[in-house]
PDB file of N, CA and C in Angstrom:
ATOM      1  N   UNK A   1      64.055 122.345  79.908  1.00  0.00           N
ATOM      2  CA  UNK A   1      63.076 121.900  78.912  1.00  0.00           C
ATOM      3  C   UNK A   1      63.129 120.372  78.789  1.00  0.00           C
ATOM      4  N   UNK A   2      61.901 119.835  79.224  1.00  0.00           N
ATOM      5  CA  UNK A   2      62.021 118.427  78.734  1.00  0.00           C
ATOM      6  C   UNK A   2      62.384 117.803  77.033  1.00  0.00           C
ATOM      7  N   UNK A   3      63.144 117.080  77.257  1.00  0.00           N
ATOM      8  CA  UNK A   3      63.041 116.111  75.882  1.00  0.00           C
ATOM      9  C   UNK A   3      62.996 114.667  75.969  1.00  0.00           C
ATOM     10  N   UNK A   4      62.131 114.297  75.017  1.00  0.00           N
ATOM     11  CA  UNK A   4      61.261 112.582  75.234  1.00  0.00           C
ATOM     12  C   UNK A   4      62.423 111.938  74.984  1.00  0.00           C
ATOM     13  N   UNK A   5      63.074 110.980  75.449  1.00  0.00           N
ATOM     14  CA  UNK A   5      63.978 109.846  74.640  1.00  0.00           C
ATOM     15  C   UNK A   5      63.745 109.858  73.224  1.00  0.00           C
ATOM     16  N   UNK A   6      65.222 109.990  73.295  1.00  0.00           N
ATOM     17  CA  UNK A   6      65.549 109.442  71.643  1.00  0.00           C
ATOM     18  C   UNK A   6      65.190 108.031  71.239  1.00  0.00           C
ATOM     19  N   UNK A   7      64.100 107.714  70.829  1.00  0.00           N
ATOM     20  CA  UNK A   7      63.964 106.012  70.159  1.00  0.00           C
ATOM     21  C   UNK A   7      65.061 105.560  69.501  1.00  0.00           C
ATOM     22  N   UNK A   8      65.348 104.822  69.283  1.00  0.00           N
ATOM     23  CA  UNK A   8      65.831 104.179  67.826  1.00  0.00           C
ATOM     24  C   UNK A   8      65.076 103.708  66.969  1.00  0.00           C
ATOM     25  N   UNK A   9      65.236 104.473  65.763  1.00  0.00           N
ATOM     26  CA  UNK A   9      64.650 104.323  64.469  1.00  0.00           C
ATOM     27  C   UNK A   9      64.627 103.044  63.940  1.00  0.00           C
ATOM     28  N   UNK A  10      65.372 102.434  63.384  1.00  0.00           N
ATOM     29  CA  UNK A  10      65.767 101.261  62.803  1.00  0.00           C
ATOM     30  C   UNK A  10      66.273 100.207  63.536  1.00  0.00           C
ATOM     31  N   UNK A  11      66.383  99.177  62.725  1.00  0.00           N
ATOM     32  CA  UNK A  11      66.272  97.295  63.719  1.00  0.00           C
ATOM     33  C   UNK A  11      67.820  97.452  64.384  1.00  0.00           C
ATOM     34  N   UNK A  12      69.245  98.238  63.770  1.00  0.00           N
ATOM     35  CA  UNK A  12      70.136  98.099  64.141  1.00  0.00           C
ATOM     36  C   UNK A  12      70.792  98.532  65.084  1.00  0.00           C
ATOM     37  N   UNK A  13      69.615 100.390  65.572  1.00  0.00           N
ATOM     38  CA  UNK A  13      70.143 100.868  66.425  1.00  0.00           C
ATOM     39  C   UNK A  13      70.172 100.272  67.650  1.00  0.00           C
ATOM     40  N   UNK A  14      67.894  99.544  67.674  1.00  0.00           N
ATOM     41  CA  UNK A  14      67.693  98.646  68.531  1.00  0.00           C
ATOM     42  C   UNK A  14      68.462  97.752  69.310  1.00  0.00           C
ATOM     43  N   UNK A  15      68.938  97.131  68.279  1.00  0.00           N
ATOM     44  CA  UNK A  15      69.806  95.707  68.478  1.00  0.00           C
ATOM     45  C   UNK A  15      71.083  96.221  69.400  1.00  0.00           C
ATOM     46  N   UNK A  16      71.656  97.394  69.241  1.00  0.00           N
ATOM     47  CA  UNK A  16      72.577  97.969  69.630  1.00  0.00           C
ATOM     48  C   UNK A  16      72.302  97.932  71.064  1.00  0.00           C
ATOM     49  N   UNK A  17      71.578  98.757  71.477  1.00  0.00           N
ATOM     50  CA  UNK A  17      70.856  99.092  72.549  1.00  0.00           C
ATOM     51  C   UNK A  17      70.975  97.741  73.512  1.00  0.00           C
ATOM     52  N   UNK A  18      69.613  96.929  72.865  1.00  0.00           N
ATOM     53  CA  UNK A  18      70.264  95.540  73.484  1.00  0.00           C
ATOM     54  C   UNK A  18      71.271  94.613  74.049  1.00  0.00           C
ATOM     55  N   UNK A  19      72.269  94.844  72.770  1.00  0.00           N
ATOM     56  CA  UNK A  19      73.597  94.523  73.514  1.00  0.00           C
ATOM     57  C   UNK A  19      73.997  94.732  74.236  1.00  0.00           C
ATOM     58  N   UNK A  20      74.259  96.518  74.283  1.00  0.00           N
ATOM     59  CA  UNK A  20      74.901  97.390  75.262  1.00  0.00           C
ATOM     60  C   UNK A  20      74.406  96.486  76.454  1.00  0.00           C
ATOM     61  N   UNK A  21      72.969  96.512  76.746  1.00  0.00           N
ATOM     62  CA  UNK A  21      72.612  96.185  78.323  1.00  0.00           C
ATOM     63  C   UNK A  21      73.366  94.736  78.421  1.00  0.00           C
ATOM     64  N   UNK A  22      73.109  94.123  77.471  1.00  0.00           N
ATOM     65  CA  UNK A  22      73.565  92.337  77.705  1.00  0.00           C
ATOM     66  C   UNK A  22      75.126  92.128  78.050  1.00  0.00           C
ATOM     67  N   UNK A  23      75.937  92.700  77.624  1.00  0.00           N
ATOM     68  CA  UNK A  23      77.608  93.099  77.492  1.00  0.00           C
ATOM     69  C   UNK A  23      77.275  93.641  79.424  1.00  0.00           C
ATOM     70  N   UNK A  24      76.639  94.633  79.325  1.00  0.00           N
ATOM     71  CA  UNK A  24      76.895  95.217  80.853  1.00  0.00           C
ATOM     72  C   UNK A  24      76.864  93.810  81.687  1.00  0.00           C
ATOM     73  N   UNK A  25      75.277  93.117  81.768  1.00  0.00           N
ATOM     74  CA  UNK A  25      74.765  92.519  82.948  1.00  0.00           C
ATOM     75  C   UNK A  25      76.148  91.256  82.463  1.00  0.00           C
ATOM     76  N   UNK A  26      76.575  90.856  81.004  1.00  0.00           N
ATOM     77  CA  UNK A  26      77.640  89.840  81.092  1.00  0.00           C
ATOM     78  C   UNK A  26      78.848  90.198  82.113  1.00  0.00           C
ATOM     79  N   UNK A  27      79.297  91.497  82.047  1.00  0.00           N
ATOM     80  CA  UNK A  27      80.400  91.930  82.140  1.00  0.00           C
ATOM     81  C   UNK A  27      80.434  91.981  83.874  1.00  0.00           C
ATOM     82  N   UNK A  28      78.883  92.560  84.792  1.00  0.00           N
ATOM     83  CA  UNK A  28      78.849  92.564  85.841  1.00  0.00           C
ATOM     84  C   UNK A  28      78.987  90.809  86.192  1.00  0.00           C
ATOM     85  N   UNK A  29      78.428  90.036  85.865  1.00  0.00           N
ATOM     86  CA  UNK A  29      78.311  88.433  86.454  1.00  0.00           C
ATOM     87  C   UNK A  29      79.942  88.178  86.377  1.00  0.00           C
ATOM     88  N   UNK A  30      80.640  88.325  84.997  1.00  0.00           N
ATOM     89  CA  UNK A  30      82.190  88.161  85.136  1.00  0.00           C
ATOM     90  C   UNK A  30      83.085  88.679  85.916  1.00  0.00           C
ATOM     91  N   UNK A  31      82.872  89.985  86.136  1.00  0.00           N
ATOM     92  CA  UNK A  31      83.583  91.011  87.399  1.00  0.00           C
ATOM     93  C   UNK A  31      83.221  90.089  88.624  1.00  0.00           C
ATOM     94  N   UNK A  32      81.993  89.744  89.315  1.00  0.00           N
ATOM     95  CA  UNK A  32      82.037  88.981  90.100  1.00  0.00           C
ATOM     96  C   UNK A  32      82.750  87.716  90.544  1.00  0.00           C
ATOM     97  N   UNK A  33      82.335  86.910  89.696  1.00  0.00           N
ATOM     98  CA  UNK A  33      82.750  85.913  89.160  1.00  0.00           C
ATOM     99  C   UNK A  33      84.211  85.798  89.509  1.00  0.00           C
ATOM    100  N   UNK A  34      85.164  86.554  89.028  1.00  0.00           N
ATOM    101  CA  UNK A  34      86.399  86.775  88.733  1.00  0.00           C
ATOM    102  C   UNK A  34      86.703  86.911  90.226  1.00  0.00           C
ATOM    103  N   UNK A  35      86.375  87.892  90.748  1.00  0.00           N
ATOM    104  CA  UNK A  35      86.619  88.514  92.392  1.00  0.00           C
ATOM    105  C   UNK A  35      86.099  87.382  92.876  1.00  0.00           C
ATOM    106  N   UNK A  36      85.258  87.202  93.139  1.00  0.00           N
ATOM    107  CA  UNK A  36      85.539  84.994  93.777  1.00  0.00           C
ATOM    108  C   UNK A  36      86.215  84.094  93.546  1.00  0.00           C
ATOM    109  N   UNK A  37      86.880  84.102  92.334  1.00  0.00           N
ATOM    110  CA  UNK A  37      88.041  83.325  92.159  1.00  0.00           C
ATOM    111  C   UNK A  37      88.916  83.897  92.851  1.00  0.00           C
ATOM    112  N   UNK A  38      89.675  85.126  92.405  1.00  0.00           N
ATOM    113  CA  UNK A  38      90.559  85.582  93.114  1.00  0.00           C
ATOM    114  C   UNK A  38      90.777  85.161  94.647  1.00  0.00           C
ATOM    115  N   UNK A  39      89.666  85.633  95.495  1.00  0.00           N
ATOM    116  CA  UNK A  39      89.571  84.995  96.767  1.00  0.00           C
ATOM    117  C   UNK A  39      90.058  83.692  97.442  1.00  0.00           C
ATOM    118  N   UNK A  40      89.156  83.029  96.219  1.00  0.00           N
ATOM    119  CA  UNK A  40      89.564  81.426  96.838  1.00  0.00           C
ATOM    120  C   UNK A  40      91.087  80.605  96.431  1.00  0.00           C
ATOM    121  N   UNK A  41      91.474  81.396  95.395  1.00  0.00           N
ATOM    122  CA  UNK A  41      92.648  81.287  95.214  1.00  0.00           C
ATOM    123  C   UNK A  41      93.949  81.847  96.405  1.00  0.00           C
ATOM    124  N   UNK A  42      93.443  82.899  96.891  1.00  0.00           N
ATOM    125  CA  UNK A  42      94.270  83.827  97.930  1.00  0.00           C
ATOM    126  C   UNK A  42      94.034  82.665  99.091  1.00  0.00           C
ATOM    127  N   UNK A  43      92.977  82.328  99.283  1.00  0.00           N
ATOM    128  CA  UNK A  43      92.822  81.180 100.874  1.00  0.00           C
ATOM    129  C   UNK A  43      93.721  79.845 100.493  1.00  0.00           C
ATOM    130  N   UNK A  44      93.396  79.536  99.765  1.00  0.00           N
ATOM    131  CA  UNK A  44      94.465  78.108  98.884  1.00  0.00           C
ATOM    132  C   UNK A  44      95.674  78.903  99.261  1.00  0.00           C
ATOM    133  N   UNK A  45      96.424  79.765  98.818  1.00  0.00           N
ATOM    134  CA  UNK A  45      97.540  79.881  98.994  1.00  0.00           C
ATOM    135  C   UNK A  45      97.934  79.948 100.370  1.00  0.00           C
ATOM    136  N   UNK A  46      96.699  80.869 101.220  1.00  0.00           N
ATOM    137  CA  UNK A  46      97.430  81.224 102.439  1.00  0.00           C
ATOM    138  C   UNK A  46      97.054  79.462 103.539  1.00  0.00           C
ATOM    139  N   UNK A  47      96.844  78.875 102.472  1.00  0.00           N
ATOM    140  CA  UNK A  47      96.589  77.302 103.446  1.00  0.00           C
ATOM    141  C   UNK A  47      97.719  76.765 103.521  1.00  0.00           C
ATOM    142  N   UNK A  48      98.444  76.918 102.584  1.00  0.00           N
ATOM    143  CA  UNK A  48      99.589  76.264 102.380  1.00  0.00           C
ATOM    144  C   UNK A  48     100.997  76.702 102.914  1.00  0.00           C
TER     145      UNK A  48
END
């Protein structure tokens, strides 16, 4: 049986919602981010 998405009712659930995605796409750019450091840190070491 289909069921339509649950909306959010009110400004707070919204806002919620929002975050959630913004926290993700932050959290994916930092995971990256991070794993490139790591890297270039590992070549620095193995230069030396």
């Amino acid at each position: 049986m289909f069921q339509p998405p649950i909306k959010a009712t009110n400004k707070r659930d919204r806002n919620k919602d929002a975050n959630r995605a913004s926290n993700a796409i932050k959290y994916a750019i930092h995971a990256t981010y991070a794993r490139r450091e790591k890297y270039r840190s590992s070549q620095i070491l193995a230069m030396n």
